[in-house]
Structures are given as C-alpha cells and as structure tokens.
N, C-alpha and C. Protein backbone atom coordinates (compact mmCIF):
# COMPACT_ATOMS: atom_id res chain seq x y z
N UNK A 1 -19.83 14.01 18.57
CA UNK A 1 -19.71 14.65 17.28
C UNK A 1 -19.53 13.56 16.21
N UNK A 2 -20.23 13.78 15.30
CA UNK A 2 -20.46 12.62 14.22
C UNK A 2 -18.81 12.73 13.34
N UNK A 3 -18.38 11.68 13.04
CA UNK A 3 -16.71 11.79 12.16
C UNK A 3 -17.35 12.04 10.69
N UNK A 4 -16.76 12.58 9.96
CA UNK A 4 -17.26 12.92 8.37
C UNK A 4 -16.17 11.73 8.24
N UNK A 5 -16.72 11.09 6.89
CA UNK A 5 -15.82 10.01 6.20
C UNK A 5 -14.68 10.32 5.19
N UNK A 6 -13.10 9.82 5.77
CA UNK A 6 -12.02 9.98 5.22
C UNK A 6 -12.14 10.26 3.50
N UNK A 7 -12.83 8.95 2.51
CA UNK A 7 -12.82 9.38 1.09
C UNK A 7 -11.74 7.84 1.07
N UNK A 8 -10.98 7.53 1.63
CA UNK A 8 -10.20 6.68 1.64
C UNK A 8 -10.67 5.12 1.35
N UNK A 9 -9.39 4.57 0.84
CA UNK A 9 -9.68 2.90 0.63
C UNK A 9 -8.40 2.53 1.18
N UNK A 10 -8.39 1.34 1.60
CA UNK A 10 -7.35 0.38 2.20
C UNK A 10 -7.10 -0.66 0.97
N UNK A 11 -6.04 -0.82 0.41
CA UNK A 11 -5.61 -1.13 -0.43
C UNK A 11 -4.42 -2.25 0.06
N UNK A 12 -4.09 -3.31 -0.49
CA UNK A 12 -2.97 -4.37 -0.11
C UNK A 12 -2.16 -4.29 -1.42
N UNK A 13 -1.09 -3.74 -1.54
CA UNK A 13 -0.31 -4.30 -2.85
C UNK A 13 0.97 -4.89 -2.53
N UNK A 14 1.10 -6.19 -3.59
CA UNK A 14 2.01 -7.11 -3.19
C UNK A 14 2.85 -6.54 -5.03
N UNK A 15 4.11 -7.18 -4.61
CA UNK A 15 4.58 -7.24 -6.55
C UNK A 15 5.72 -7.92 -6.52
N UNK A 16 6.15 -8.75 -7.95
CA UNK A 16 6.89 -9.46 -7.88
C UNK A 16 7.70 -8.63 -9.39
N UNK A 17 9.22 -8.40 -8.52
CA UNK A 17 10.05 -7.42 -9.89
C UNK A 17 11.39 -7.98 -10.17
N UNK A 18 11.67 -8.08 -11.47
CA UNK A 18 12.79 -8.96 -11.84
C UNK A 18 13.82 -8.71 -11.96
N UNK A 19 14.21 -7.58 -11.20
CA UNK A 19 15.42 -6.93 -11.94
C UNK A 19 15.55 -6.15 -9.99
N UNK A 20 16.64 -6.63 -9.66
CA UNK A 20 16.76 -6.13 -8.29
C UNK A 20 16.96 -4.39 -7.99
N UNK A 21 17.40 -3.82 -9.08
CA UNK A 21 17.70 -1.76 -8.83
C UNK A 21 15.90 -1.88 -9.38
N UNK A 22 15.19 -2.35 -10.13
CA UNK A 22 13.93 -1.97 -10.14
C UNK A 22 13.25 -2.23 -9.18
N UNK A 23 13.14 -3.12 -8.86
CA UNK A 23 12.80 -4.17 -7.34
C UNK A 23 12.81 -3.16 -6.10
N UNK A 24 14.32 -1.70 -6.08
CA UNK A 24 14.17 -0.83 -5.03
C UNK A 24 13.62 0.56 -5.44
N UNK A 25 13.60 0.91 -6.61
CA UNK A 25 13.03 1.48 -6.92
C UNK A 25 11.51 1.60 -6.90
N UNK A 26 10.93 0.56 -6.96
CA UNK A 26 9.49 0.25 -6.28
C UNK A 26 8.95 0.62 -5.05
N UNK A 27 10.25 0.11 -4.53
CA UNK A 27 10.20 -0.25 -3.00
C UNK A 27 10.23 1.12 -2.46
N UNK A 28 11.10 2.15 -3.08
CA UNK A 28 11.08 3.53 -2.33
C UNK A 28 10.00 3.82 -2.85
N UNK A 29 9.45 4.05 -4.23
CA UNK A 29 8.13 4.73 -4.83
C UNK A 29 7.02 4.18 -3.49
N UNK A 30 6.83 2.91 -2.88
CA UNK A 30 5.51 2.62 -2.28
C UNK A 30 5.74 3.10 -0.65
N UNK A 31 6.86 3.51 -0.24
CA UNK A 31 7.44 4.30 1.14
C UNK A 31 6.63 5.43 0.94
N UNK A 32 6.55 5.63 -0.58
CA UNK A 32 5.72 7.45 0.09
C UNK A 32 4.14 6.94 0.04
N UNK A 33 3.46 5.81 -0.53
CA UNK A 33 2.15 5.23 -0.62
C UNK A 33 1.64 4.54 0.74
N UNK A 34 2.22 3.94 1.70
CA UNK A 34 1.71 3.22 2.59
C UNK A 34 2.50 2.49 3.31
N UNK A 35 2.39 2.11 4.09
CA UNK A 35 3.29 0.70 5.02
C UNK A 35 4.05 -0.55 4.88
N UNK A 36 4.93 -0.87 4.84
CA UNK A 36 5.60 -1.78 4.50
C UNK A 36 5.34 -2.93 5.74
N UNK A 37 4.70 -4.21 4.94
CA UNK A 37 4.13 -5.31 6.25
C UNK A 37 5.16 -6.40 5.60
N UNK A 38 5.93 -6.67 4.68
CA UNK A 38 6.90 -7.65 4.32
C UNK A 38 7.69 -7.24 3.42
N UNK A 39 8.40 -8.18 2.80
CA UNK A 39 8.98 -8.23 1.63
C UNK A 39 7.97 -8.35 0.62
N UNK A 40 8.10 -7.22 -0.37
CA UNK A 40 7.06 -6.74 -1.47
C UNK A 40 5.47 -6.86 -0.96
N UNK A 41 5.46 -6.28 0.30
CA UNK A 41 3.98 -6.03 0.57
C UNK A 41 3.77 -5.01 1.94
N UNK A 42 2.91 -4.35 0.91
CA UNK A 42 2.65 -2.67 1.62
C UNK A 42 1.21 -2.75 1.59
N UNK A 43 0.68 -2.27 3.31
CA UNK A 43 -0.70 -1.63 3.48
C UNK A 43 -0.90 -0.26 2.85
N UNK A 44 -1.76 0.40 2.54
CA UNK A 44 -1.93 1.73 2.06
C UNK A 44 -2.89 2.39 2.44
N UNK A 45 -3.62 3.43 3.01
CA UNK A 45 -5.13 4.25 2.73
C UNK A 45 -4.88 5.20 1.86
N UNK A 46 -5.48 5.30 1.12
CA UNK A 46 -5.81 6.20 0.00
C UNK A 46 -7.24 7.04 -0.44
N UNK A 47 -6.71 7.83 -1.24
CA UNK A 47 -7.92 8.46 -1.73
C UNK A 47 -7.68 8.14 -2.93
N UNK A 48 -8.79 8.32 -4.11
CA UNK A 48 -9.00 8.17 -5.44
C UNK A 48 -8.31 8.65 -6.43
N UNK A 49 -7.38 10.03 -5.52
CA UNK A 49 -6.42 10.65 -6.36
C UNK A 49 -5.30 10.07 -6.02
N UNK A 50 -4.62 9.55 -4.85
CA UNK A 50 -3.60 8.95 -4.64
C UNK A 50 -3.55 7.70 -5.20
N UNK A 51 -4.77 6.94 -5.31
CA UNK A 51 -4.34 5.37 -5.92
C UNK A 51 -4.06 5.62 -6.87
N UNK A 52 -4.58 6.45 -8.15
CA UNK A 52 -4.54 6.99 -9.32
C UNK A 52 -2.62 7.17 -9.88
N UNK A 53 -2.30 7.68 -9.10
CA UNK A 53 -1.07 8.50 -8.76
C UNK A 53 -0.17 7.27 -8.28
N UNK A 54 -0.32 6.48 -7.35
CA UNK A 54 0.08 5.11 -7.22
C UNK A 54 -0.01 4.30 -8.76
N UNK A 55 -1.04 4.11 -9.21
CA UNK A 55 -0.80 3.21 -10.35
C UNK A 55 -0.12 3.80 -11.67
N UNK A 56 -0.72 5.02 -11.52
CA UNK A 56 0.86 5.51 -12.64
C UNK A 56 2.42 5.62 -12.42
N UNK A 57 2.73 5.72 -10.91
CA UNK A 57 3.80 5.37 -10.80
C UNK A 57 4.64 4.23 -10.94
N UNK A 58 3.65 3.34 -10.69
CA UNK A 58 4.19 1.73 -10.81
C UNK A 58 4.04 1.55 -12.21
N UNK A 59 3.18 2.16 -13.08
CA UNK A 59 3.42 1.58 -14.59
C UNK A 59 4.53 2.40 -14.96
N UNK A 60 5.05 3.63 -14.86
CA UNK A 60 6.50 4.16 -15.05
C UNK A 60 7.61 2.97 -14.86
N UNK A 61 7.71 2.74 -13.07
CA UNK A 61 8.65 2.02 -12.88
C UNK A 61 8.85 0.22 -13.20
N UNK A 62 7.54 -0.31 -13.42
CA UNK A 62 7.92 -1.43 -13.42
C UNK A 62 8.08 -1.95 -15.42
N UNK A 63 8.65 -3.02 -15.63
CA UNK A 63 8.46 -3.85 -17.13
C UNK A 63 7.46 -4.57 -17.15
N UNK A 64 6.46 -4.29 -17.93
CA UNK A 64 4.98 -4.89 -18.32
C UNK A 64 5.44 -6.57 -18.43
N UNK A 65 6.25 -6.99 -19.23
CA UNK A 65 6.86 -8.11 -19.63
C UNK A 65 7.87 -8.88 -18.82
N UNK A 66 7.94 -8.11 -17.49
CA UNK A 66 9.01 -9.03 -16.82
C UNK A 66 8.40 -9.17 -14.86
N UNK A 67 7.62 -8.20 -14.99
CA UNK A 67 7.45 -7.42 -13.38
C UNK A 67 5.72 -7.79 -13.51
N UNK A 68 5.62 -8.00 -11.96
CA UNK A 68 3.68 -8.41 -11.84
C UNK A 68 3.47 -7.07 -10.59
N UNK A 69 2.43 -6.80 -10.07
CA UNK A 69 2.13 -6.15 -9.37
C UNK A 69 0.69 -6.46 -9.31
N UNK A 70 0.05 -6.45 -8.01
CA UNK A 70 -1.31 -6.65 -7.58
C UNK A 70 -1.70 -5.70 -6.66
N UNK A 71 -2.71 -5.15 -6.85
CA UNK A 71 -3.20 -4.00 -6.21
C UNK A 71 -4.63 -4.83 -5.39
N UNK A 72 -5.15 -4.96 -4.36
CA UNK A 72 -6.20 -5.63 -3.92
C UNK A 72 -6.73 -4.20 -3.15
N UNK A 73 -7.88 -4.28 -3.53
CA UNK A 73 -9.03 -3.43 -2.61
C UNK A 73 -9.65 -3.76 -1.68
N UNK A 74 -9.53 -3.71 -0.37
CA UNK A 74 -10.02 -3.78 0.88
C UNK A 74 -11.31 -3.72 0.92
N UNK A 75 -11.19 -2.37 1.16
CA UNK A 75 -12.61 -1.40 0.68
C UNK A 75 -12.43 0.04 1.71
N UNK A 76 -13.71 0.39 1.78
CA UNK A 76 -13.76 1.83 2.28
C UNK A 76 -13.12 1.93 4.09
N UNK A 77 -11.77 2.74 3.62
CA UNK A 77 -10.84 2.76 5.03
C UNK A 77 -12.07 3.30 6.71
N UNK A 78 -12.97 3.79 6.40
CA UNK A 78 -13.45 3.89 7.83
C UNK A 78 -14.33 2.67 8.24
N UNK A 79 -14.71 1.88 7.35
CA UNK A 79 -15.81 0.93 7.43
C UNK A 79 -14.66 -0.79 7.58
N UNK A 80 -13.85 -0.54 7.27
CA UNK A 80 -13.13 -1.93 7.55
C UNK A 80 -12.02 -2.19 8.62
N UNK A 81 -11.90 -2.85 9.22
CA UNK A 81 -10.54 -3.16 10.16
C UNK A 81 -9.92 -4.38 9.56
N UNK A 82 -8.38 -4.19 8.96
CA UNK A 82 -7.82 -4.96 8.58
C UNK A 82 -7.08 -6.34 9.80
N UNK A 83 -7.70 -7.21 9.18
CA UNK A 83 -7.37 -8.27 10.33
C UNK A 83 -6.21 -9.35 9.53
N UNK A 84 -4.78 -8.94 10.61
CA UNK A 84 -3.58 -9.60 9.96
C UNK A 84 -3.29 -10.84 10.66
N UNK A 85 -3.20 -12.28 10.26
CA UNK A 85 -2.44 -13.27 11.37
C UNK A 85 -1.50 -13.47 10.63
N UNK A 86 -0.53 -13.41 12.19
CA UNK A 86 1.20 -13.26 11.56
C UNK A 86 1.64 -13.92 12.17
N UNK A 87 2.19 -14.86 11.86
CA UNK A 87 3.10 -16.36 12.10
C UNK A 87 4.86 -16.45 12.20
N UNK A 88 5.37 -16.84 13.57
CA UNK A 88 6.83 -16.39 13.66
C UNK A 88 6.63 -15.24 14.44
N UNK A 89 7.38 -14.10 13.51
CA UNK A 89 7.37 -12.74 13.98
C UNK A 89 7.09 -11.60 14.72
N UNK A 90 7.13 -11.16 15.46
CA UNK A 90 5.88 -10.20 15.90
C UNK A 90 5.01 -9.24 15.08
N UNK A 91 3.97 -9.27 14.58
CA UNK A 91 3.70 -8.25 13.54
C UNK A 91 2.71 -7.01 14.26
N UNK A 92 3.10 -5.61 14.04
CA UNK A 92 2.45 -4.30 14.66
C UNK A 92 1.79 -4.30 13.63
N UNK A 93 0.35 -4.30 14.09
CA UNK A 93 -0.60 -3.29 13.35
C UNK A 93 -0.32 -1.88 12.80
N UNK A 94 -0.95 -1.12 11.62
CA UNK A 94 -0.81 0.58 11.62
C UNK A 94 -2.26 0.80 12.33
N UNK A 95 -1.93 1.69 13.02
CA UNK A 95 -2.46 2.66 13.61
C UNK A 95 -2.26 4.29 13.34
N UNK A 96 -4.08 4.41 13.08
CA UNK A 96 -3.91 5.38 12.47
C UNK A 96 -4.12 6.65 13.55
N UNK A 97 -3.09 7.82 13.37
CA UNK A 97 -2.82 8.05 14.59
C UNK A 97 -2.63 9.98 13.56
N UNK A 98 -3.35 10.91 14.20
CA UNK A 98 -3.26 12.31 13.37
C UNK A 98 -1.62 12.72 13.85
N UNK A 99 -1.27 13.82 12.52
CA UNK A 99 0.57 13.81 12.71
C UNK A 99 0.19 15.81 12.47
N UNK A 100 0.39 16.39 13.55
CA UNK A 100 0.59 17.66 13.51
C UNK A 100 1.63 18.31 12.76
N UNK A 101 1.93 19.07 11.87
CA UNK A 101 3.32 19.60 11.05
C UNK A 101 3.52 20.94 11.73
C-alpha cells in the first residue's frame, strides 16, 4: 500500500536567550513543538500550520534586541533522514513511532 505524504518538514531550531526565566520559557513553548537534542536545540516535524504557530510563539516570547533564534529547514519530513554525529554522549535518534489516544 502506497504511504500518502505527511505535509511535514523537519526543522532544527537552535536559540540563544538572555535572560534565564525567558530562556525557560522558550524551552517549555518548544516541548510542545519537537524534541529536545541539547541545550537550546530541538528537532521538530511540522506542518505549515504548526511552524507558523511555532514562529509566532517565539516572537511573543523572545526580545528582538537581546534574544537570537534560528529556525533551519531540513526539508520535506518523509523524503529526508536526519543524520546526527554525536560526540561523548550517547545520542538516541527520534523515532517516529504512531501514539494511539
């Protein structure tokens, strides 16, 4: 059976925030966006309405004048496999895995 395509993008956002209660405030806003792979850096798949929704949240929470944020586009989540080398640590891949409610 042929898979119909998610709509999704794989997205990397890293950010650098100057003010440490904003700094977690970020940090919970991107818990509901995607994966946390470090300190200030989260994997994501998205759709066009969620990145949307992602970048207005981060212009709410962060200071234009004090706070950076980088959003990098992968590209289209069924067509790419993100390839991580991770040094030290052990680092788990996400795996994308269906969640029954």
């Amino acid at each position: 059976m042929a898979r119909t395509p998610s709509h999704e993008r794989v997205y990397i956002v890293t950010y650098d925030i100057g003010d440490p209660k904003r700094w977690r405030r970020v940090f919970r806003a991107m818990n509901g966006y995607g994966r946390w792979l470090q300190l200030s850096v989260f994997q994501c798949r998205l759709t066009a309405r969620r990145r949307a929704d992602l970048g207005a949240a981060l212009e709410w929470l962060i200071k234009q004048e004090e706070d950076h944020v980088i959003i990098i586009d992968v590209g289209p989540a069924d067509n790419v496999e993100v390839a991580v080398e991770s040094l030290g640590r052990t680092f788990t891949p996400i795996v994308r895995e269906a969640i029954v409610i």
